[in-house]
C-alpha atoms as a PDB file:
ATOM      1  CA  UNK A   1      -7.746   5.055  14.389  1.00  0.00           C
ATOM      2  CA  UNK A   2      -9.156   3.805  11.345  1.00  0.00           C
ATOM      3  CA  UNK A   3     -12.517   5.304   9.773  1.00  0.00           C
ATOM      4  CA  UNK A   4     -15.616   3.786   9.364  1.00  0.00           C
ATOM      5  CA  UNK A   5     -16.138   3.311   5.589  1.00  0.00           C
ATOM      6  CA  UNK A   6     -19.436   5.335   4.712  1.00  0.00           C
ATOM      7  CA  UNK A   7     -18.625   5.717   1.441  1.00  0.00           C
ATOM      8  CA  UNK A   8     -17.137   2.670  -0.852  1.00  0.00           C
ATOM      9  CA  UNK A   9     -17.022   5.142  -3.888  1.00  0.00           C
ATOM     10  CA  UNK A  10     -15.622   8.049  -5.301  1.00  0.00           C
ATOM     11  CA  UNK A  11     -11.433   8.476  -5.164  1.00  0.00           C
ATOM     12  CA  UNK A  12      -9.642   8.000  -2.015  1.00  0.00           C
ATOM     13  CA  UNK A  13      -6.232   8.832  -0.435  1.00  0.00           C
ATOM     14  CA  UNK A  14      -5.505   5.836   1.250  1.00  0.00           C
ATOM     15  CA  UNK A  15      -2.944   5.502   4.080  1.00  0.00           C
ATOM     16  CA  UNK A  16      -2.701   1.971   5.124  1.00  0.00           C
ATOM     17  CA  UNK A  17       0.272   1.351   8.113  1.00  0.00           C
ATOM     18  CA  UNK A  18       3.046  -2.048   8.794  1.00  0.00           C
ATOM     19  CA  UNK A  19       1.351  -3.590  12.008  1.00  0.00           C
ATOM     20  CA  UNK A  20       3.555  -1.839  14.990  1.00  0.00           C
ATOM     21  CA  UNK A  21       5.130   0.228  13.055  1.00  0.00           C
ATOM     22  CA  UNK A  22       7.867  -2.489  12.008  1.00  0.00           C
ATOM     23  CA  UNK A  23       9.325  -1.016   8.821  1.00  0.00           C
ATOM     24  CA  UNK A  24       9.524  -4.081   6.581  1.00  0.00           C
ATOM     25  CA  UNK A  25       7.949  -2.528   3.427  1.00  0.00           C
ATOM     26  CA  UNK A  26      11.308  -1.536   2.450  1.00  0.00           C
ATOM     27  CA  UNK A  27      13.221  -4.594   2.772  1.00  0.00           C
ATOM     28  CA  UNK A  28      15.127  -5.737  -0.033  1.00  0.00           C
ATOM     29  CA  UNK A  29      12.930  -7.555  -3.083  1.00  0.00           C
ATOM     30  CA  UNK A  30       9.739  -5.952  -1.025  1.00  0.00           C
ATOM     31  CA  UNK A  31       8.755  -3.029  -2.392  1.00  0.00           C
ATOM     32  CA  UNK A  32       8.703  -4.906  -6.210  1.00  0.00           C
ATOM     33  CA  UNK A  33       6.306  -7.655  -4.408  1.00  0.00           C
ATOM     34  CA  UNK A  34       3.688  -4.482  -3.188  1.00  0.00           C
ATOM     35  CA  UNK A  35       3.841  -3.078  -6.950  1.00  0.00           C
ATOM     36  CA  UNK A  36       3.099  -6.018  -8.490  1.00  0.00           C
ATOM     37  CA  UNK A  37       0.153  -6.730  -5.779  1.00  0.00           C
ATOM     38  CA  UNK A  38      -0.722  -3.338  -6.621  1.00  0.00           C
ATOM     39  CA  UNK A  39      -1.066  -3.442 -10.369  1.00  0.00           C
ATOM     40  CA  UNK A  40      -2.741  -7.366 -10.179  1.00  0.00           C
ATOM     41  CA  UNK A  41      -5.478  -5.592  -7.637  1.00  0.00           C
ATOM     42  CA  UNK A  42      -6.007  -3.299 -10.211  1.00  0.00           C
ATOM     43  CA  UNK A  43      -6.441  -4.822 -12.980  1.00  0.00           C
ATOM     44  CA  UNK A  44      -8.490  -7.530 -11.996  1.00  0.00           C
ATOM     45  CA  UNK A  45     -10.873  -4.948 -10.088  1.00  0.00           C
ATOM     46  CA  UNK A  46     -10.692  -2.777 -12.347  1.00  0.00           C
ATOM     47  CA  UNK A  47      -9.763   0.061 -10.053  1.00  0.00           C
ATOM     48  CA  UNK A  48      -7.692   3.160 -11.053  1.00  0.00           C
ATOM     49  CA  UNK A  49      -4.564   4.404  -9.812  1.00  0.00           C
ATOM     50  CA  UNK A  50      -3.395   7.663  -9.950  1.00  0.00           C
ATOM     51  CA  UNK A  51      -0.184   7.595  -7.439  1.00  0.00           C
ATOM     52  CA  UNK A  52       1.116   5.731  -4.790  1.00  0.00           C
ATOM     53  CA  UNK A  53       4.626   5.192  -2.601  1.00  0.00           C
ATOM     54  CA  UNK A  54       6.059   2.871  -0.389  1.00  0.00           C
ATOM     55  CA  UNK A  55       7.665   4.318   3.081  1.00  0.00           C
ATOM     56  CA  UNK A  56       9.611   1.925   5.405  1.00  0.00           C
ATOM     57  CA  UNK A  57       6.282   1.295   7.693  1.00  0.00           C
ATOM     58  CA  UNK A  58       2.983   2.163   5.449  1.00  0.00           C
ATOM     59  CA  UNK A  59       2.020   3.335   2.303  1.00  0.00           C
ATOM     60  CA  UNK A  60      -0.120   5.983   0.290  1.00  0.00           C
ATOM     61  CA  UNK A  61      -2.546   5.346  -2.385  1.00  0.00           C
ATOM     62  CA  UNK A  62      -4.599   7.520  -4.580  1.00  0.00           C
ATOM     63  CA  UNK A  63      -7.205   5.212  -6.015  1.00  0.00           C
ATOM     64  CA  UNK A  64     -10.565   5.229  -7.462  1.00  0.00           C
ATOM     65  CA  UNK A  65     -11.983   2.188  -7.112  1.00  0.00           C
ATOM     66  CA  UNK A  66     -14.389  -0.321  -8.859  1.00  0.00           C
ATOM     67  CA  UNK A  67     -17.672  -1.025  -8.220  1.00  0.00           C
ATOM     68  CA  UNK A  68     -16.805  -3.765  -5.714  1.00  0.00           C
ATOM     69  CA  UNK A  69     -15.824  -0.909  -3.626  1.00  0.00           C
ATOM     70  CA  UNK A  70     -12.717   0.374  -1.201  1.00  0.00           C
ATOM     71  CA  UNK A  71     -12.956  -2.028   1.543  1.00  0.00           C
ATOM     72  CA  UNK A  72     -12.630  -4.800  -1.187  1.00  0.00           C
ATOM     73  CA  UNK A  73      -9.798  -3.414  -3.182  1.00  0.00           C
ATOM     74  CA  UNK A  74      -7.864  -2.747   0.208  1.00  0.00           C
ATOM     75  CA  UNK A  75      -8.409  -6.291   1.619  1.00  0.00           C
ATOM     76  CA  UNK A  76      -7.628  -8.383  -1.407  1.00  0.00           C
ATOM     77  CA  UNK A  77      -3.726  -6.255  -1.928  1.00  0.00           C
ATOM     78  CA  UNK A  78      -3.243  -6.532   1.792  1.00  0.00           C
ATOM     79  CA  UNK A  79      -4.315 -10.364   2.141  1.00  0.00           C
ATOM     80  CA  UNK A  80      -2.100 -10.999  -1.319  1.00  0.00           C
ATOM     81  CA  UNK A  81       0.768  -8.803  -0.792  1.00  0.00           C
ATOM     82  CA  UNK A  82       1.025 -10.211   3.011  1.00  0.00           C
ATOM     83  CA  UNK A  83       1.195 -13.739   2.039  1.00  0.00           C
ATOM     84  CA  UNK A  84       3.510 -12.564  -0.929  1.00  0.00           C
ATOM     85  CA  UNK A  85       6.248 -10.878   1.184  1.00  0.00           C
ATOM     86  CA  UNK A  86       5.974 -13.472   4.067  1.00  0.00           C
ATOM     87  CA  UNK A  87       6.597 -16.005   0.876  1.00  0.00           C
ATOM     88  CA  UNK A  88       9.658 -14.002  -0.109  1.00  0.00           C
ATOM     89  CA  UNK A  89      10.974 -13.661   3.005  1.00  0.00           C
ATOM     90  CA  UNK A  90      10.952 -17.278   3.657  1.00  0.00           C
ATOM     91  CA  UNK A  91      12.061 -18.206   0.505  1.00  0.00           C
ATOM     92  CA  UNK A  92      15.756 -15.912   0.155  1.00  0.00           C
ATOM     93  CA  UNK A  93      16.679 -16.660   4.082  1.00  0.00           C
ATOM     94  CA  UNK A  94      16.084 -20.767   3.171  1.00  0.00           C
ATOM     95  CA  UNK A  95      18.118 -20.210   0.195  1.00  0.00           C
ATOM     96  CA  UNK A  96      20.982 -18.331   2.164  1.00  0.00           C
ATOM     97  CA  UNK A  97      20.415 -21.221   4.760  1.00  0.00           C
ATOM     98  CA  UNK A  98      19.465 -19.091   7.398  1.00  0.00           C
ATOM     99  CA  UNK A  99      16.164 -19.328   9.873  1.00  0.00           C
ATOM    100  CA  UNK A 100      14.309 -16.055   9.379  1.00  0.00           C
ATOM    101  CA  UNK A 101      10.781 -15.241  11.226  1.00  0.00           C
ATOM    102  CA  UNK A 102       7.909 -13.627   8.995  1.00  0.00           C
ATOM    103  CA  UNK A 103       6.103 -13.267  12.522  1.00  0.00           C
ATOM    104  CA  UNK A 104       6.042  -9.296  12.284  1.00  0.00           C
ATOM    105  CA  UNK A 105       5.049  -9.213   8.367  1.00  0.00           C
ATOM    106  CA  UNK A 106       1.663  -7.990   8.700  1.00  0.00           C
ATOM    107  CA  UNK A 107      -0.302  -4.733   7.726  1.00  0.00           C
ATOM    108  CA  UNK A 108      -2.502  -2.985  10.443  1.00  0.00           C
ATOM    109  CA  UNK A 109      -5.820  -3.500  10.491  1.00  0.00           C
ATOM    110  CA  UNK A 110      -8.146  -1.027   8.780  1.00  0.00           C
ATOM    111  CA  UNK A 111      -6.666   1.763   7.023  1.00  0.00           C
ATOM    112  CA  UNK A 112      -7.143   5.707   6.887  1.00  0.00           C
ATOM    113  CA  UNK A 113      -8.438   7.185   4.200  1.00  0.00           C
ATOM    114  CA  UNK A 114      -9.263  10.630   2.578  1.00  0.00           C
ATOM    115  CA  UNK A 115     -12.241  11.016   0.128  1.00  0.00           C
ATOM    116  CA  UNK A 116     -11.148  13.196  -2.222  1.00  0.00           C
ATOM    117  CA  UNK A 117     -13.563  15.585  -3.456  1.00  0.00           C
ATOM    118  CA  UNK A 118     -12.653  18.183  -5.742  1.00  0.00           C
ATOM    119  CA  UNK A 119      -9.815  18.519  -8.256  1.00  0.00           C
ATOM    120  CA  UNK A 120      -7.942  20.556  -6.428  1.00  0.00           C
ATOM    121  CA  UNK A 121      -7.739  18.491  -3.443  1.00  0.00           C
ATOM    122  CA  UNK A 122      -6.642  15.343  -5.973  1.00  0.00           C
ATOM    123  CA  UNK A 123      -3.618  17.976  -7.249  1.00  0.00           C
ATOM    124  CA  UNK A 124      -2.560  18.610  -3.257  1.00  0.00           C
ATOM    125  CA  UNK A 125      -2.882  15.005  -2.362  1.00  0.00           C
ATOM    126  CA  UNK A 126      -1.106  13.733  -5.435  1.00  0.00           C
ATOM    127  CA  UNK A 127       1.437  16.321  -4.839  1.00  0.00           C
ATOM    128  CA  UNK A 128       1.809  15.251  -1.448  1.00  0.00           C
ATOM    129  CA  UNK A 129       2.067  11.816  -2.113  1.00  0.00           C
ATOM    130  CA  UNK A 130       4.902  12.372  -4.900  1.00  0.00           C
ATOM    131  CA  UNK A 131       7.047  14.482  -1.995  1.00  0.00           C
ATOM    132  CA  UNK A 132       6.407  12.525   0.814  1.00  0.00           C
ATOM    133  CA  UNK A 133       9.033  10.037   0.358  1.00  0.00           C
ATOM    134  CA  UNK A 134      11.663  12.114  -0.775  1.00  0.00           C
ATOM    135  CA  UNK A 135      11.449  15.372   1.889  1.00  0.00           C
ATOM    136  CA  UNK A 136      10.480  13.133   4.605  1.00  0.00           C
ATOM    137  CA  UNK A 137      13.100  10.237   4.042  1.00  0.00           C
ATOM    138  CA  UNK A 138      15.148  10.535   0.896  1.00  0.00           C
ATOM    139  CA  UNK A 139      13.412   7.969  -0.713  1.00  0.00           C
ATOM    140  CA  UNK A 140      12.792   7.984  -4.790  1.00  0.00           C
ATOM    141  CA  UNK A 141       9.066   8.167  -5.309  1.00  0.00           C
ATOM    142  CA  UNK A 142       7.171   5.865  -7.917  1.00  0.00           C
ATOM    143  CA  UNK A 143       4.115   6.162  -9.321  1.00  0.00           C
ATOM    144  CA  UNK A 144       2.035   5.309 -12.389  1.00  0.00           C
END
C-alpha cells in the first residue's frame, strides 16, 4: 500500500508499480519514452538523480528532489510519461495499420518510497537498484 508522504524532502528510493501489474514498461520504444520523461522532470524541477531502472511492471528511482517536493516530481513524470507511452503506442500500431488499445497503460496510484537517511543506506539502495534488473530478470541496468 502506498505511504503517506510526511516528508517531501530529503532523498528517496522510490518504487512506483504498472497499474495491475501489466508489464508494459518494457515494450518496445517504451523504456526510451520513461528516460526521456525522466531527465525532462529533472531538469525542469531541478531534482537530482542518482540511479534508476525500468522492470517489465514498475520502476526504481533514487532521487533527491527540489523544493517543489516528492509528490510533485512523481506526479508530473507519471502524468507525462503516461500520456507519452499511450501516444506511442497509438501512434506505431496506426502506422502498422493495426487497432491497438492503450486501455491498460497506466501507473498505479501512489507510489512506495524509502527515505534514505544515511550514506550507507544510499550505497545499499543504489547497489540494489543497479542489480535488481539483472539478478532478478536479466535485464541491462541504466543509470545516470
Amino acid at each position: 500500500m502506498p505511504q503517506i508522504h510526511y516528508s517531501q524532502h530529503g532523498t528517496f528510493h522510490i518504487v512506483t508499480n504498472a497499474k495491475d501489474g501489466i508489464p508494459w514498461c518494457t515494450y518496445d520504444g517504451i523504456p526510451e519514452i520513461l528516460i526521456d520523461n525522466l531527465v525532462m522532470t529533472r531538469n525542469i524541477q531541478k531534482a537530482r538523480i542518482f540511479a534508476f531502472c525500468i522492470l517489465p511492471d514498475h520502476m526504481h528511482v533514487l532521487i533527491c528532489p527540489s523544493e517543489l517536493g516528492l509528490s510533485k516530481f512523481m506526479q508530473s513524470f507519471k502524468c507525462n510519461s503516461s500520456r507519452d507511452v499511450r501516444r506511442h503506442i497509438l501512434t506505431r500500431s496506426s502506422d502498422a495499420g493495426v487497432a491497438a488499445s492503450t486501455d491498460d497503460i497506466f501507473w498505479q496510484k501512489g507510489y512506495y518510497d524509502e527515505h534514505i537517511k544515511s550514506s550507507a543506506q544510499r550505497s545499499r539502495v543504489t547497489r540494489y537498484i543497479r542489480n535488481n534488473p539483472v539478478k532478478l530478470h536479466g535485464f541491462e541496468s541504466r543509470g545516470f
